[in-house]
Structure formats: structure tokens, C-alpha cells
C-alpha atoms as a PDB file:
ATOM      1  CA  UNK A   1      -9.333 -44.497-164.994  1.00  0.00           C
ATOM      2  CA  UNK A   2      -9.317 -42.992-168.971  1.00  0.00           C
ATOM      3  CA  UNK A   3      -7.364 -46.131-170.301  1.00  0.00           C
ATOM      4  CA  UNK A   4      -5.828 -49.902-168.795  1.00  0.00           C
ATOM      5  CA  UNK A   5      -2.812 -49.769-167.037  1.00  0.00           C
ATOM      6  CA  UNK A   6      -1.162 -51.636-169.740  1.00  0.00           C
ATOM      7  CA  UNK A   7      -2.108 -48.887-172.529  1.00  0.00           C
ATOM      8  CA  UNK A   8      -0.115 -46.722-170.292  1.00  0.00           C
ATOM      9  CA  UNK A   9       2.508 -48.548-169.751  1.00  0.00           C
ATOM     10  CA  UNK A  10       3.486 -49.117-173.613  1.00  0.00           C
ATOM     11  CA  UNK A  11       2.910 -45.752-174.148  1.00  0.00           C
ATOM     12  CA  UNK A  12       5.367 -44.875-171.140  1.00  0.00           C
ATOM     13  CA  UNK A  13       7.808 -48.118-172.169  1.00  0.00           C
ATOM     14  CA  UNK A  14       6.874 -48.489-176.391  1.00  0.00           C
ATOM     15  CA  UNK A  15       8.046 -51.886-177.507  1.00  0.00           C
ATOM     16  CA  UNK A  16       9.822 -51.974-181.372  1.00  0.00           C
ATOM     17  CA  UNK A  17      10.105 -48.145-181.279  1.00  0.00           C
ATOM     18  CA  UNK A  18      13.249 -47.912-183.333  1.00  0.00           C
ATOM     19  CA  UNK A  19      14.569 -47.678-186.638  1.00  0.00           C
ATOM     20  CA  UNK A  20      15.192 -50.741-189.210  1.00  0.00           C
ATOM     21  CA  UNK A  21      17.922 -49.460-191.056  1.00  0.00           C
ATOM     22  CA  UNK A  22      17.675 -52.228-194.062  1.00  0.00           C
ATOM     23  CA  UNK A  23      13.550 -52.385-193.818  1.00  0.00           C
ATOM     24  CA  UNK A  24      11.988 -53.273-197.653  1.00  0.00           C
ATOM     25  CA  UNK A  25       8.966 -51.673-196.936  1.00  0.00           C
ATOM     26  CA  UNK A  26       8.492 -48.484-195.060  1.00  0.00           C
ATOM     27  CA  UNK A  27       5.598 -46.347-194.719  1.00  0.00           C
ATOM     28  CA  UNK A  28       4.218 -43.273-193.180  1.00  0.00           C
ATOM     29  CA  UNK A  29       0.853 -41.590-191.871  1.00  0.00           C
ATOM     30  CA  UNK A  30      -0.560 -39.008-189.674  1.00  0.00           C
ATOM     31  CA  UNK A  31      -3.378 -37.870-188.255  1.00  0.00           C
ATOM     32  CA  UNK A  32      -3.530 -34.303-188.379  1.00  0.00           C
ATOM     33  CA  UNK A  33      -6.822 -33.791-185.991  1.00  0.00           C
ATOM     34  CA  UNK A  34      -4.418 -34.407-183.223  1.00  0.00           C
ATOM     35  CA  UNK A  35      -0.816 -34.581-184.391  1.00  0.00           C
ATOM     36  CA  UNK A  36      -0.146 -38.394-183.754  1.00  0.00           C
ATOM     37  CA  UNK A  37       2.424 -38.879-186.544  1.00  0.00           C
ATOM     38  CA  UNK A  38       4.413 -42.676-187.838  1.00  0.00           C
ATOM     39  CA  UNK A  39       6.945 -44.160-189.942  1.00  0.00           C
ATOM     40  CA  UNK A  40       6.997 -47.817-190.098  1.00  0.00           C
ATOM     41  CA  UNK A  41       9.508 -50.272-191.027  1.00  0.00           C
ATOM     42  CA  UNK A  42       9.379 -54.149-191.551  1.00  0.00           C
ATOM     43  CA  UNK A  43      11.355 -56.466-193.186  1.00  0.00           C
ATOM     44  CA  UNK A  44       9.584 -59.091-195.460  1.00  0.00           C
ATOM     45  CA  UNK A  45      10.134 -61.475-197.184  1.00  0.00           C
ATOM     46  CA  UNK A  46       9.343 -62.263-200.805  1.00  0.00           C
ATOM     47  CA  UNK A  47       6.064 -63.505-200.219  1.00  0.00           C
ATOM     48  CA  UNK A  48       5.287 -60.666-198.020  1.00  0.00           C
ATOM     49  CA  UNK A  49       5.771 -62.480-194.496  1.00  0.00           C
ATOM     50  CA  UNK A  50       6.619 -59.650-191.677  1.00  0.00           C
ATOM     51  CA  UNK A  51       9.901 -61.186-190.506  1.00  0.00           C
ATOM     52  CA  UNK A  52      10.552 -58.000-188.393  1.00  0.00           C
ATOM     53  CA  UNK A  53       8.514 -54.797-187.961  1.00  0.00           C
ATOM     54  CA  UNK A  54       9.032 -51.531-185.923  1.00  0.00           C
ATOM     55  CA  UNK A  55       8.154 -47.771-185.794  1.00  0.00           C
ATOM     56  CA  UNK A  56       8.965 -44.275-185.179  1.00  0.00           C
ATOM     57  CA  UNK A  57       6.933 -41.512-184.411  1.00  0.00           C
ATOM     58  CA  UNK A  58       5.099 -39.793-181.905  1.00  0.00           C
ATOM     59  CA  UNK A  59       1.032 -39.653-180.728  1.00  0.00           C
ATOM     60  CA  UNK A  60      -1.168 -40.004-177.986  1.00  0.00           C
ATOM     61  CA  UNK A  61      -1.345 -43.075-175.535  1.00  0.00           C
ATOM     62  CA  UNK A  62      -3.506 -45.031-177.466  1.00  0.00           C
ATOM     63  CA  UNK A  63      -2.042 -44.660-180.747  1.00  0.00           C
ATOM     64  CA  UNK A  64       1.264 -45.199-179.820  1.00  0.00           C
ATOM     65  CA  UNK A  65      -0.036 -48.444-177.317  1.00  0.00           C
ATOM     66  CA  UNK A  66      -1.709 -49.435-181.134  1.00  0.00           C
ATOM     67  CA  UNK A  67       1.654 -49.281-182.900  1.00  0.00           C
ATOM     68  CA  UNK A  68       2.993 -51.505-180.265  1.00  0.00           C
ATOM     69  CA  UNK A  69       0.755 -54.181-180.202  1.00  0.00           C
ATOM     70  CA  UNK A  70       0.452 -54.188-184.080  1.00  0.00           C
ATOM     71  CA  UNK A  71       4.132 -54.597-184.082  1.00  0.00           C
ATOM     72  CA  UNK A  72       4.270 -57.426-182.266  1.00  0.00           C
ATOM     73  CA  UNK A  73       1.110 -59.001-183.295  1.00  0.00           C
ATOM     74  CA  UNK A  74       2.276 -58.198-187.228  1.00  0.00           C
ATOM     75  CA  UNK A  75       5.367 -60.519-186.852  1.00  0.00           C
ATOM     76  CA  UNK A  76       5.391 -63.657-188.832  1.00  0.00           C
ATOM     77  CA  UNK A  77       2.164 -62.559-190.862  1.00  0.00           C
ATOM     78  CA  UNK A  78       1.642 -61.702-194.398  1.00  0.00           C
ATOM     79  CA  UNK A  79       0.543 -57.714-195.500  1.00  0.00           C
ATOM     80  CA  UNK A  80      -2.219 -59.711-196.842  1.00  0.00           C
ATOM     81  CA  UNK A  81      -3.638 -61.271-194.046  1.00  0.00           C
ATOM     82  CA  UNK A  82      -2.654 -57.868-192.360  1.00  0.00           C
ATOM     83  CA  UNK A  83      -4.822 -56.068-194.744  1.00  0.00           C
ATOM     84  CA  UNK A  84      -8.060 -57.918-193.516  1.00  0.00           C
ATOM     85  CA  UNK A  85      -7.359 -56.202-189.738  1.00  0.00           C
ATOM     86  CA  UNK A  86      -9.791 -53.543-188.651  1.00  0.00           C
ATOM     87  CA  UNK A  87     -10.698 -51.185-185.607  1.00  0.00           C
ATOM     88  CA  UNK A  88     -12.759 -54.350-184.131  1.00  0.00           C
ATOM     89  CA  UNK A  89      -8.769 -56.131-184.270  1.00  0.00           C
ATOM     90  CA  UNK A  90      -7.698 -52.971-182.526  1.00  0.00           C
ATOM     91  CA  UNK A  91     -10.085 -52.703-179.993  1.00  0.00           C
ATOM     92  CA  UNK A  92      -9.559 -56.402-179.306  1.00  0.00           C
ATOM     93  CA  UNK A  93      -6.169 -55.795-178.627  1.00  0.00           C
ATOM     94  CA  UNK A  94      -6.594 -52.640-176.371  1.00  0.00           C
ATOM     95  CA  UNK A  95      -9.173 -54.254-174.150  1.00  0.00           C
ATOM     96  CA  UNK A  96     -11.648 -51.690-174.919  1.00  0.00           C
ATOM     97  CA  UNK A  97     -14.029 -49.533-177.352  1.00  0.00           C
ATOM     98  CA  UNK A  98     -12.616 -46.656-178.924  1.00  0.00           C
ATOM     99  CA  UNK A  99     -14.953 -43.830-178.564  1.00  0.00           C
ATOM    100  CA  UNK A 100     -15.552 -42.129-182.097  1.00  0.00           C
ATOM    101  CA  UNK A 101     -13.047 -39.236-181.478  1.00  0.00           C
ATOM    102  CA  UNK A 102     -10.193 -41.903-180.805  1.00  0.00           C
ATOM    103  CA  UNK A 103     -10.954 -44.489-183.385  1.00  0.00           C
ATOM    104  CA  UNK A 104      -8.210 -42.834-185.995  1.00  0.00           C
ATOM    105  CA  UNK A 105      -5.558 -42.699-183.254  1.00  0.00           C
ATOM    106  CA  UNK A 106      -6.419 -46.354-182.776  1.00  0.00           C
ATOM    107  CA  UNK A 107      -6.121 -47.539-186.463  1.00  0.00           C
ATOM    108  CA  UNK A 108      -2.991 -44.923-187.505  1.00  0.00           C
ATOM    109  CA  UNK A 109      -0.066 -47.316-187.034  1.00  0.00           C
ATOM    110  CA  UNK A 110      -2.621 -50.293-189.000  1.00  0.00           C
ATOM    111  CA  UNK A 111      -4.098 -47.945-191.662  1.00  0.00           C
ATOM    112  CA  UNK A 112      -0.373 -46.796-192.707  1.00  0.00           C
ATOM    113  CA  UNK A 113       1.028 -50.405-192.519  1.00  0.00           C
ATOM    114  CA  UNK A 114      -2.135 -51.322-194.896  1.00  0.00           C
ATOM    115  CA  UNK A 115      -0.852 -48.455-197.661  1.00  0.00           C
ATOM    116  CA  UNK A 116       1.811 -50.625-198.246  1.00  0.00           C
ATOM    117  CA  UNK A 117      -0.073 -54.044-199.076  1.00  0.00           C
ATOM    118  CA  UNK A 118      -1.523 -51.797-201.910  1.00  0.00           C
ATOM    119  CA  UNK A 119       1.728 -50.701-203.291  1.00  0.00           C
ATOM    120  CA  UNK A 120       4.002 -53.635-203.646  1.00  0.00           C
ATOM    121  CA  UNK A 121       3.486 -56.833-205.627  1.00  0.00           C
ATOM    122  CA  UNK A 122       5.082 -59.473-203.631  1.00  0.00           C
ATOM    123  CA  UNK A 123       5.072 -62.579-206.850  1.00  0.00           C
END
């Protein structure tokens, strides 16, 4: 079998796939080698804590099983400590080893949630 059951299944089933309409922070990314596209959303609070966190888009299986564990993984965290996450964090949370050709699909949804700890000053 290519990938766990489970990587399946949340690409089959996503969990938070869906619009925040009053999200603070919102960011977007792609990966253009194989068209796996994002928009994320998450509500923070003034320090920064993710109080809620979602995302829209489309990609391959693991990408889109990323997105979902990142989303729910990502809630009640900082960007900060968010921004110290890494394809070891992903691969941790897939079960597996991303081969080098599926590495980016793996880190999308975390690299473009990452942009945005770069961009806003939370004092």
C-alpha cells in the first residue's frame, strides 16, 4: 500500500476544510510542481494563540492529510511555537518518511501557516 489507511481517509473525509469567515490571519501557498494549492484561516488571539484554524484548497493525499493534522494539532498553540515545526513534525504525524519528491506536498499547509508568523507582530 502507497500511504496508511488513515492518510486516505482524511484525504477522502478532510477535517477543518472550511472557511472562517472572521479569521485575523489568513494565508496562502502552492506548490506549483504538482498543483496542490491552500488558503488558511485561524483565529488568534492577541498573543498569537491559534484559538481556531481551518483551510481551503485542493492537493494530493498527503498534502491535504498534512493540512488536516496541522489543523488540529495547531489549535491552542502560538505561530511562534508553530514556527519551530518542520518536515521531521510532519512525518511524525503521517506515520512515515516523505520521499524527496513528496516532502513539499508534506510541508505546504505548515510552510504557508509559517508566512504568517513573519508578517504580524502580535505585542
Amino acid at each position: 500500500m502507497l500511504y496508511k489507511d488513515f492518510i486516505v481517509d482524511l484525504y477522502k473525509n478532510p477535517i477543518n476544510k472550511r472557511k472562517i469567515a472572521d479569521a485575523n490571519v489568513k494565508s496562502s501557498g502552492a506548490n506549483v510542481t504538482c498543483g496542490d494549492h491552500f488558503r488558511i484561516y485561524a483565529k488568534t488571539d492577541k498573543k498569537g494563540r491559534i484559538n481556531d484554524i481551518s483551510f481551503e484548497g485542493e492537493g494530493c493525499a498527503i498534502s491535504v492529510a498534512a493540512a488536516c493534522l496541522l489543523t488540529e494539532k495547531a489549535k491552542g498553540k502560538t505561530l511562534k511555537e508553530i514556527s519551530k515545526w518542520n518536515s521531521d513534525t510532519i512525518n511524525k504525524w503521517l506515520g512515515t518518511e516523505l520521499t524527496p519528491s513528496r516532502v513539499k506536498c508534506g510541508m505546504l499547509a505548515l510552510e504557508t501557516l509559517q508566512t504568517v508568523e513573519k508578517k504580524i507582530n502580535f505585542a
